[in-house]
PDB file of N, CA and C in Angstrom:
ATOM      1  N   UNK A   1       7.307 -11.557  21.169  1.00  0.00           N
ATOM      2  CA  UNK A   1       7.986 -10.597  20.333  1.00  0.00           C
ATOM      3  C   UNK A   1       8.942  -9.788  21.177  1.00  0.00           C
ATOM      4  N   UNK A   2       9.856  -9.040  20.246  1.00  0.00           N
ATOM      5  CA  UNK A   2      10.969  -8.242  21.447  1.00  0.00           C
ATOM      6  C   UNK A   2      11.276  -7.166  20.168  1.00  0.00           C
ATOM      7  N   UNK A   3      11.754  -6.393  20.634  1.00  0.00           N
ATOM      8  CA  UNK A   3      13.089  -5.330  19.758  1.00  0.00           C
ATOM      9  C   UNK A   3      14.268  -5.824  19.029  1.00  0.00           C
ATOM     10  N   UNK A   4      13.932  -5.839  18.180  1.00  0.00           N
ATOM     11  CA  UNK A   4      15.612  -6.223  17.556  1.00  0.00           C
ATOM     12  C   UNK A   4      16.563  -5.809  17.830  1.00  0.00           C
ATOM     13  N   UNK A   5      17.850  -6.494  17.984  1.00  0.00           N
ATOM     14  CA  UNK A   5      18.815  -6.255  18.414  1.00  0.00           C
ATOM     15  C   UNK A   5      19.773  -4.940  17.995  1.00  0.00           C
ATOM     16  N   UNK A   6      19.161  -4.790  15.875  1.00  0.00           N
ATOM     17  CA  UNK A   6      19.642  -3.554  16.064  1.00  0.00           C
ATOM     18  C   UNK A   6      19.399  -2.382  15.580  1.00  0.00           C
ATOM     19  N   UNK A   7      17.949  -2.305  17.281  1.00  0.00           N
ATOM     20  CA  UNK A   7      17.485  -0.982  17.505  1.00  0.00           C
ATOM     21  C   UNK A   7      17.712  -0.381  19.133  1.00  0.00           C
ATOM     22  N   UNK A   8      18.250   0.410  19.173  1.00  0.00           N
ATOM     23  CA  UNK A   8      17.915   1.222  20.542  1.00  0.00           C
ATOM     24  C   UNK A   8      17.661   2.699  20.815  1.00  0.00           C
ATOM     25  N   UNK A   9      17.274   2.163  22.599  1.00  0.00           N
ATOM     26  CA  UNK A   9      16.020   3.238  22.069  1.00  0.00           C
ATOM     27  C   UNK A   9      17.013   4.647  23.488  1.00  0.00           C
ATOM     28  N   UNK A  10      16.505   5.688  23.058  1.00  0.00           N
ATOM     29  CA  UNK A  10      16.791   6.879  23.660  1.00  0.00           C
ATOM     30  C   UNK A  10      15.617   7.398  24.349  1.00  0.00           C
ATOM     31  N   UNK A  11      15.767   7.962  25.171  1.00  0.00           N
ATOM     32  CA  UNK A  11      15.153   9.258  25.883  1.00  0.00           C
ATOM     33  C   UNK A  11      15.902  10.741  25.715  1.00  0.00           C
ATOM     34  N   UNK A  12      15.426  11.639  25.088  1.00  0.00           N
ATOM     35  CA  UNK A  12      15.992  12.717  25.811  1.00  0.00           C
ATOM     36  C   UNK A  12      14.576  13.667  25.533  1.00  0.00           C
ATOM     37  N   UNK A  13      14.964  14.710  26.777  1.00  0.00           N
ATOM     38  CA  UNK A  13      13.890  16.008  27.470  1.00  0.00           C
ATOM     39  C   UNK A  13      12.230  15.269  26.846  1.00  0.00           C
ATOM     40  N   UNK A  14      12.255  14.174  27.269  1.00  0.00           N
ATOM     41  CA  UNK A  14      10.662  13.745  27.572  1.00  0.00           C
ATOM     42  C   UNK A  14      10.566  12.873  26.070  1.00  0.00           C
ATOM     43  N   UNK A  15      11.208  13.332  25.634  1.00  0.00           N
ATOM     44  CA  UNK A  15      10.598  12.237  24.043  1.00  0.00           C
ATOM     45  C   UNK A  15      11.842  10.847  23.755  1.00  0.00           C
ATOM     46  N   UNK A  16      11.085   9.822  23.392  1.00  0.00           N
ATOM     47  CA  UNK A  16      11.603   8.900  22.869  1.00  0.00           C
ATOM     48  C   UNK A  16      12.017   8.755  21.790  1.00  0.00           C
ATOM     49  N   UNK A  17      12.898   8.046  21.507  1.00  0.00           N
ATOM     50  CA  UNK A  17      14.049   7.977  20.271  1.00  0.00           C
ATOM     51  C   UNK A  17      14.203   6.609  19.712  1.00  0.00           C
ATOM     52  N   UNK A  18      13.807   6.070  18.879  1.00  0.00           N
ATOM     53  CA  UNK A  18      14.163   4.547  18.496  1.00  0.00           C
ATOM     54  C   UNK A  18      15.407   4.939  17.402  1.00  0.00           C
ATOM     55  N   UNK A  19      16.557   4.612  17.605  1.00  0.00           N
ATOM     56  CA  UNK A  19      17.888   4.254  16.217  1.00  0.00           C
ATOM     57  C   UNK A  19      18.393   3.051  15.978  1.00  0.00           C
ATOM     58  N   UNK A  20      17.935   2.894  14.589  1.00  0.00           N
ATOM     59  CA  UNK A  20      18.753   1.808  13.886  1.00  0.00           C
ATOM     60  C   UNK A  20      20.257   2.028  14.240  1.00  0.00           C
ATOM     61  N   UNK A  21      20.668   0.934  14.702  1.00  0.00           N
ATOM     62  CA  UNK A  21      22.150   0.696  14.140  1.00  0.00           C
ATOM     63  C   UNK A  21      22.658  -0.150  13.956  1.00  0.00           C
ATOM     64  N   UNK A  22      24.074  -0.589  13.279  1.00  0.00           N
ATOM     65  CA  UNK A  22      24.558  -1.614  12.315  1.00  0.00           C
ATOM     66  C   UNK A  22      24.186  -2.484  12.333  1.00  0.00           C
ATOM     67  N   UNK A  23      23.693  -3.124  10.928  1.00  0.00           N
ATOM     68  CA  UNK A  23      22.628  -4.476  10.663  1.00  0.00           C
ATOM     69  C   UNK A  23      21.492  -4.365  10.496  1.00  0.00           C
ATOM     70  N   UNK A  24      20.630  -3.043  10.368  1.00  0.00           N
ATOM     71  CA  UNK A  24      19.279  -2.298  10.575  1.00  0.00           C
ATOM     72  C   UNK A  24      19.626  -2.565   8.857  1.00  0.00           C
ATOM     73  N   UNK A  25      18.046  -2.797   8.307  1.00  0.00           N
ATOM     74  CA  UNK A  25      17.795  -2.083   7.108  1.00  0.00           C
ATOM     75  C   UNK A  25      17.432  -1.081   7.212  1.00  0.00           C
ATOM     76  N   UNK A  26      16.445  -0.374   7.881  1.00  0.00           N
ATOM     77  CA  UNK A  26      15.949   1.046   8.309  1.00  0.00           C
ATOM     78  C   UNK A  26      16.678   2.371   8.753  1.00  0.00           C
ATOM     79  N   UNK A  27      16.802   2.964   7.897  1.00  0.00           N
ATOM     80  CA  UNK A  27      17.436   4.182   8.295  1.00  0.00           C
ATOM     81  C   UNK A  27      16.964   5.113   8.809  1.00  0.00           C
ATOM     82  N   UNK A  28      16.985   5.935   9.531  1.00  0.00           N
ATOM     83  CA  UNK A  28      16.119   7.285  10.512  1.00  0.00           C
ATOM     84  C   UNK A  28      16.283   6.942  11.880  1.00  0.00           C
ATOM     85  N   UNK A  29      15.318   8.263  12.103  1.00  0.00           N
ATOM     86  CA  UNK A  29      14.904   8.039  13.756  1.00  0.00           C
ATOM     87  C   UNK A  29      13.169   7.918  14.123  1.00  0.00           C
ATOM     88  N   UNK A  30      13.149   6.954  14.615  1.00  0.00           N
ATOM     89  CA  UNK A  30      11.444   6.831  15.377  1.00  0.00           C
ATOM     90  C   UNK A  30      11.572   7.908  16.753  1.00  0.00           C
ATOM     91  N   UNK A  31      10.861   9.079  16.361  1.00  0.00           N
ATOM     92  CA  UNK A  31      10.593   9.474  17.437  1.00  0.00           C
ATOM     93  C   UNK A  31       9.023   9.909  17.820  1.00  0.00           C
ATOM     94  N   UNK A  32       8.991   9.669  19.133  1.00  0.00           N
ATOM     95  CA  UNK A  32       7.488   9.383  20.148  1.00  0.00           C
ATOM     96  C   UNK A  32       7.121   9.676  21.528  1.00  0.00           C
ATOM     97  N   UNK A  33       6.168   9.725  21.589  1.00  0.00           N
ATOM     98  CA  UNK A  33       5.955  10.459  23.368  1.00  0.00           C
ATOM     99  C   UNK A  33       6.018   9.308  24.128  1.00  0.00           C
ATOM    100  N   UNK A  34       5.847   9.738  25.693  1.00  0.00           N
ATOM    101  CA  UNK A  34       6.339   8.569  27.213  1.00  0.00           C
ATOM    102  C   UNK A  34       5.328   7.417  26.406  1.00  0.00           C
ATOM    103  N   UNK A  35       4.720   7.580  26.088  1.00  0.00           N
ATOM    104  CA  UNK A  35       3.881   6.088  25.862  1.00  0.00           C
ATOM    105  C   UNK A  35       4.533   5.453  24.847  1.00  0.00           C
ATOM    106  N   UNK A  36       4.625   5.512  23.723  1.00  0.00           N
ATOM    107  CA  UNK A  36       6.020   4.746  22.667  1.00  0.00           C
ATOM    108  C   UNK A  36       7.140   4.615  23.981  1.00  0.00           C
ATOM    109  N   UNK A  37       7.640   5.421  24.482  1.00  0.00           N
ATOM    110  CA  UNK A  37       8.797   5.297  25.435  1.00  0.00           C
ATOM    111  C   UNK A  37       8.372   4.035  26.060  1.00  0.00           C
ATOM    112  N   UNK A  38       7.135   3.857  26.689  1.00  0.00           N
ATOM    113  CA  UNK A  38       7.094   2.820  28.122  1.00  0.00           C
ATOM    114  C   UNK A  38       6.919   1.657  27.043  1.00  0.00           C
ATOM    115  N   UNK A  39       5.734   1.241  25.505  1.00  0.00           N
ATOM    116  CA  UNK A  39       5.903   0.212  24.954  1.00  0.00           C
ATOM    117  C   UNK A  39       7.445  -0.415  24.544  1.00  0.00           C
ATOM    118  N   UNK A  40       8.548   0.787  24.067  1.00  0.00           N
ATOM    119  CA  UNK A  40       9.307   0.133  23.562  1.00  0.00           C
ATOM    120  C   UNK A  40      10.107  -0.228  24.404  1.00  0.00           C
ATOM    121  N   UNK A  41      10.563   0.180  25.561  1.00  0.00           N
ATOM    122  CA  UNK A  41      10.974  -0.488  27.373  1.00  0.00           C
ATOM    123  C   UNK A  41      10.239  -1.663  27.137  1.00  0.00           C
ATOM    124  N   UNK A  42       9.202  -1.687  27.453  1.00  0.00           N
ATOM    125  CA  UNK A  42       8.638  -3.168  27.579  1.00  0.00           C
ATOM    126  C   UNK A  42       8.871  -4.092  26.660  1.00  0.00           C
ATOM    127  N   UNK A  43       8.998  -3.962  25.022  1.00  0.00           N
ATOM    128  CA  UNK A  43       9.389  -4.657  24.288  1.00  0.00           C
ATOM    129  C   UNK A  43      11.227  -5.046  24.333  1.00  0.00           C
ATOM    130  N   UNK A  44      11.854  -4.560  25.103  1.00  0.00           N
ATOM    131  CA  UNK A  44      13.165  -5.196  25.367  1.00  0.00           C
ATOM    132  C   UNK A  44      13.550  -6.434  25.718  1.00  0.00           C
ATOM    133  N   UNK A  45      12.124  -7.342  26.519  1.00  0.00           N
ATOM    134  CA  UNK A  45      12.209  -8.517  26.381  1.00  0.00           C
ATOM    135  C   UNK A  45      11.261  -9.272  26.468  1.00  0.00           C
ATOM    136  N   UNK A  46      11.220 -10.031  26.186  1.00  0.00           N
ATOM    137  CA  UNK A  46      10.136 -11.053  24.971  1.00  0.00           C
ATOM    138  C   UNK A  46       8.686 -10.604  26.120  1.00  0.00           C
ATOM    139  N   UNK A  47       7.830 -10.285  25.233  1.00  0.00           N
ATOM    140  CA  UNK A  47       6.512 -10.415  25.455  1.00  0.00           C
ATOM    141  C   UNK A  47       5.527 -10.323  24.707  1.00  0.00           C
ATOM    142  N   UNK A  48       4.208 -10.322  24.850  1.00  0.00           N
ATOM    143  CA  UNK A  48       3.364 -10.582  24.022  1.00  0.00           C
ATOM    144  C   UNK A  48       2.536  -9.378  23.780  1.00  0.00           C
ATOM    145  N   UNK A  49       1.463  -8.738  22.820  1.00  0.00           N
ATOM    146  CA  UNK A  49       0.727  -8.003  22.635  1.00  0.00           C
ATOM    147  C   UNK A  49      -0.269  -7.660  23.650  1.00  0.00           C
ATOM    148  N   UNK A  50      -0.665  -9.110  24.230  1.00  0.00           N
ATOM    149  CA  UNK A  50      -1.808  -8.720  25.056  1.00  0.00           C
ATOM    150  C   UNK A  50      -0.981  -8.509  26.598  1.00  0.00           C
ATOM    151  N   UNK A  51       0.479  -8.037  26.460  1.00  0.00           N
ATOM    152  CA  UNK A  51       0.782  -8.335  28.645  1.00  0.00           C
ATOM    153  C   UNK A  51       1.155  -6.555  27.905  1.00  0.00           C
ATOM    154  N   UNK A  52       1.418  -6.338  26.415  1.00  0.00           N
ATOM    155  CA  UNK A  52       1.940  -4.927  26.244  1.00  0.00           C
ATOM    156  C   UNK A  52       0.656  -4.156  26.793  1.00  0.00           C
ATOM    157  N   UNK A  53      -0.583  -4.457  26.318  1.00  0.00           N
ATOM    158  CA  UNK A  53      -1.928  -3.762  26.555  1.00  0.00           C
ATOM    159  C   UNK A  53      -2.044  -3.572  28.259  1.00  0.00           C
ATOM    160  N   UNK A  54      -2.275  -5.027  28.950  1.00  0.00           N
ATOM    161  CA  UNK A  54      -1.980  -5.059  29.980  1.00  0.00           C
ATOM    162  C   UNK A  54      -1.452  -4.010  30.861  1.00  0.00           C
ATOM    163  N   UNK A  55      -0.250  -4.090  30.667  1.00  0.00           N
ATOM    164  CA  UNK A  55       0.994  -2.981  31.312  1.00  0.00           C
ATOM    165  C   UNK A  55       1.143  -1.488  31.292  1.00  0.00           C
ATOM    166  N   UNK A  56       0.900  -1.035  29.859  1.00  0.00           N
ATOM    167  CA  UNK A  56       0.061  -0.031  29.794  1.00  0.00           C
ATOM    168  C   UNK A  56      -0.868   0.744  29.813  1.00  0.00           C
ATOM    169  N   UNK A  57      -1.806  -0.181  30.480  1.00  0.00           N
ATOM    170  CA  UNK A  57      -3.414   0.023  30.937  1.00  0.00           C
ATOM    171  C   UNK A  57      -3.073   0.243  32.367  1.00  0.00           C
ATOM    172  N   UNK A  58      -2.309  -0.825  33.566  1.00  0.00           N
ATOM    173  CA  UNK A  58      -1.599  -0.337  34.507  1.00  0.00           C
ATOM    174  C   UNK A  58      -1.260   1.219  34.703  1.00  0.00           C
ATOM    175  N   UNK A  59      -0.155   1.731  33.339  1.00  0.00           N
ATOM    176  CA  UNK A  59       0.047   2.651  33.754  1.00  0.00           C
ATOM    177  C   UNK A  59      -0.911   3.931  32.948  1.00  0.00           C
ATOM    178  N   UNK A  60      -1.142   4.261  31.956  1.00  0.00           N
ATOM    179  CA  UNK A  60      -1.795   5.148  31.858  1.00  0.00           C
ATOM    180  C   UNK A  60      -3.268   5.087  31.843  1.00  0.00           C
ATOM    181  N   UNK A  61      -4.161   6.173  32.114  1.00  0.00           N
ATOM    182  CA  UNK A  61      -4.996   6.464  32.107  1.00  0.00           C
ATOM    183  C   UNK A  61      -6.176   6.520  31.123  1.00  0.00           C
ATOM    184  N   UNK A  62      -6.092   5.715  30.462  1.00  0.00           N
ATOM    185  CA  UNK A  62      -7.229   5.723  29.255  1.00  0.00           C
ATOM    186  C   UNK A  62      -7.902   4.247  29.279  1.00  0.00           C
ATOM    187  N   UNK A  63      -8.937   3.772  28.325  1.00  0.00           N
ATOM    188  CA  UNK A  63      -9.845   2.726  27.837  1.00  0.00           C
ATOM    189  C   UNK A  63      -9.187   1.738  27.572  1.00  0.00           C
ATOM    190  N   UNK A  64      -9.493   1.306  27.765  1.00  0.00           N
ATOM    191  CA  UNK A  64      -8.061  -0.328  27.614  1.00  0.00           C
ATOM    192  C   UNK A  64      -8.550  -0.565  25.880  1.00  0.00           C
ATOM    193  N   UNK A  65      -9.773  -0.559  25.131  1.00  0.00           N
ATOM    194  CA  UNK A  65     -10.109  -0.147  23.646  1.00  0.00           C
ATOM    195  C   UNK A  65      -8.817   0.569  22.953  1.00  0.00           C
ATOM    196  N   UNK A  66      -9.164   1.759  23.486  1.00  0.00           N
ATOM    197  CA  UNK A  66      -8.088   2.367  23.203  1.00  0.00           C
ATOM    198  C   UNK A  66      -6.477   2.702  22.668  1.00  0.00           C
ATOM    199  N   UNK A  67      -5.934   1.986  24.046  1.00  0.00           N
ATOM    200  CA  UNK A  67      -5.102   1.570  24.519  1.00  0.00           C
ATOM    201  C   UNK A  67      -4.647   0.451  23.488  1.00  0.00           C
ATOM    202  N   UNK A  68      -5.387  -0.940  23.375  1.00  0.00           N
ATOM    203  CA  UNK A  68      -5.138  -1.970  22.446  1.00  0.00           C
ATOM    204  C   UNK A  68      -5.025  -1.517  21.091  1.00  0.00           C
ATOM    205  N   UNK A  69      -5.818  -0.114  20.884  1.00  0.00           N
ATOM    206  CA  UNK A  69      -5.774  -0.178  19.626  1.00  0.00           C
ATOM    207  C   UNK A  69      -4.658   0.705  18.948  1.00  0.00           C
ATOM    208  N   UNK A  70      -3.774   1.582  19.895  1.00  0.00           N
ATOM    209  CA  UNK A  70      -2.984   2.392  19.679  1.00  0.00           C
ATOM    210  C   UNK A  70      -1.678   1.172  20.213  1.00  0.00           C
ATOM    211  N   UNK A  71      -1.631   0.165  20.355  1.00  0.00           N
ATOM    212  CA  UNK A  71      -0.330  -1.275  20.865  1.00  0.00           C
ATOM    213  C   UNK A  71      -0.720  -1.460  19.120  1.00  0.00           C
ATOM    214  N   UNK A  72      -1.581  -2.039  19.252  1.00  0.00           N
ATOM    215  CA  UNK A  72      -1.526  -2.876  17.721  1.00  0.00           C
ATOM    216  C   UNK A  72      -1.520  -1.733  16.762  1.00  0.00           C
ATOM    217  N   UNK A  73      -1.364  -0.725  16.817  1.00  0.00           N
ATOM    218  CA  UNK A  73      -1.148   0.529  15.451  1.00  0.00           C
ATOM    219  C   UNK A  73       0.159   0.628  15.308  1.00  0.00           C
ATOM    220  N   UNK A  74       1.152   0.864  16.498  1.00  0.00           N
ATOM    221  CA  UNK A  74       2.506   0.832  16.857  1.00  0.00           C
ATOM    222  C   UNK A  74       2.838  -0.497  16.734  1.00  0.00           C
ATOM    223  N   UNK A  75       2.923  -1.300  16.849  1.00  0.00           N
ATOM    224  CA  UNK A  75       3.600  -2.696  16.812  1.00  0.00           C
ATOM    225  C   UNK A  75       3.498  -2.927  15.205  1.00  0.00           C
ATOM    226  N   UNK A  76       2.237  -2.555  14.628  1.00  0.00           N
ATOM    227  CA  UNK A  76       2.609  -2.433  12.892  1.00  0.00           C
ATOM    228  C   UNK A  76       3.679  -1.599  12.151  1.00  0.00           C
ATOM    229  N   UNK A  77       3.593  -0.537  12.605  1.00  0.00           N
ATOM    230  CA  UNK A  77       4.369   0.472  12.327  1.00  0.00           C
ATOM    231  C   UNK A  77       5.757  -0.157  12.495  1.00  0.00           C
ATOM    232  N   UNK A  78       6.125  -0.708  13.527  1.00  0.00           N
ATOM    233  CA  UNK A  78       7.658  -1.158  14.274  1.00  0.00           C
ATOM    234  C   UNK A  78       7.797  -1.947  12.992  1.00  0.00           C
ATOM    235  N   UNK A  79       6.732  -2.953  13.158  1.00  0.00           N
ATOM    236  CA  UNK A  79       7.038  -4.580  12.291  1.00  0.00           C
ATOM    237  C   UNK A  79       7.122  -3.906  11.161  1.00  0.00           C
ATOM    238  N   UNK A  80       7.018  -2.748  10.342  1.00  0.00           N
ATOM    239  CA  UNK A  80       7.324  -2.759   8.845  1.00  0.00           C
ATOM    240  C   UNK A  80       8.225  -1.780   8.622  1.00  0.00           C
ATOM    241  N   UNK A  81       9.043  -1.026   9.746  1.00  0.00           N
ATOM    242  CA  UNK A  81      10.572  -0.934   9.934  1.00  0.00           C
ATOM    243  C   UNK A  81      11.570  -2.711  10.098  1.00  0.00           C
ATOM    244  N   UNK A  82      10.824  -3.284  10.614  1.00  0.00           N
ATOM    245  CA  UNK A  82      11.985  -4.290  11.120  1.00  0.00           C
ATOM    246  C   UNK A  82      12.709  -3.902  12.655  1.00  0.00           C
ATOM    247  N   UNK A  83      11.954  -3.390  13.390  1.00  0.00           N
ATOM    248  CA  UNK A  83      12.291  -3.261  14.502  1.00  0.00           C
ATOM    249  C   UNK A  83      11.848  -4.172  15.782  1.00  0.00           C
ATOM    250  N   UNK A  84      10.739  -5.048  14.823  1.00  0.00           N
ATOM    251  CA  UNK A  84      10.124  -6.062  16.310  1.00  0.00           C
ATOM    252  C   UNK A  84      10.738  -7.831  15.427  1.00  0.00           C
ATOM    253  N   UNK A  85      10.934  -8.606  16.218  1.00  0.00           N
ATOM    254  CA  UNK A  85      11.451  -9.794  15.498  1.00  0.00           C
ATOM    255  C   UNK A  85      10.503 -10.882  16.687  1.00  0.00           C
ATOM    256  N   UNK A  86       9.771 -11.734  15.978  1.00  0.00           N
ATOM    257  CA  UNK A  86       8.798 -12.496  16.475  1.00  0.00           C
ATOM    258  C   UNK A  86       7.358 -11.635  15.882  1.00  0.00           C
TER     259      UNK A  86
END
């Protein structure tokens, strides 16, 4: 799976920003803390659910339970914007 092509994503003063633009059905802004920030970085190119868990278990500090279960809560959320394709 990856990001669709047309979403990108922002940072500003610590929070993350996902925007549709042209070709998006979804209108708004996804906004989220460094952890949405580091999944949706990582979803820029093709990978899978379980290297997202992975990678973010690397970096932050919590239960890898956890962790998987807050990837697969967000990756739903994305997929029913139309922001993940695969």
């Amino acid at each position: 799976m990856k990001l669709n092509k047309h979403f990108i994503v922002h940072e500003i003063g610590g929070e993350s920003l996902l925007v549709p633009v042209g070709g998006a059905e979804f209108s708004g802004i996804v906004r989220g803390n460094k952890t949405l920030g580091a999944l949706l970085e990582l979803l820029k190119t093709e990978t899978s659910e379980a290297e997202l868990v992975a990678a973010l278990c690397a970096r932050f500090d919590a239960p890898e339970e956890q962790i998987a279960s807050d990837v697969a809560k967000a990756l739903e959320s994305l997929r029913g914007i139309g922001a993940i394709d695969g």
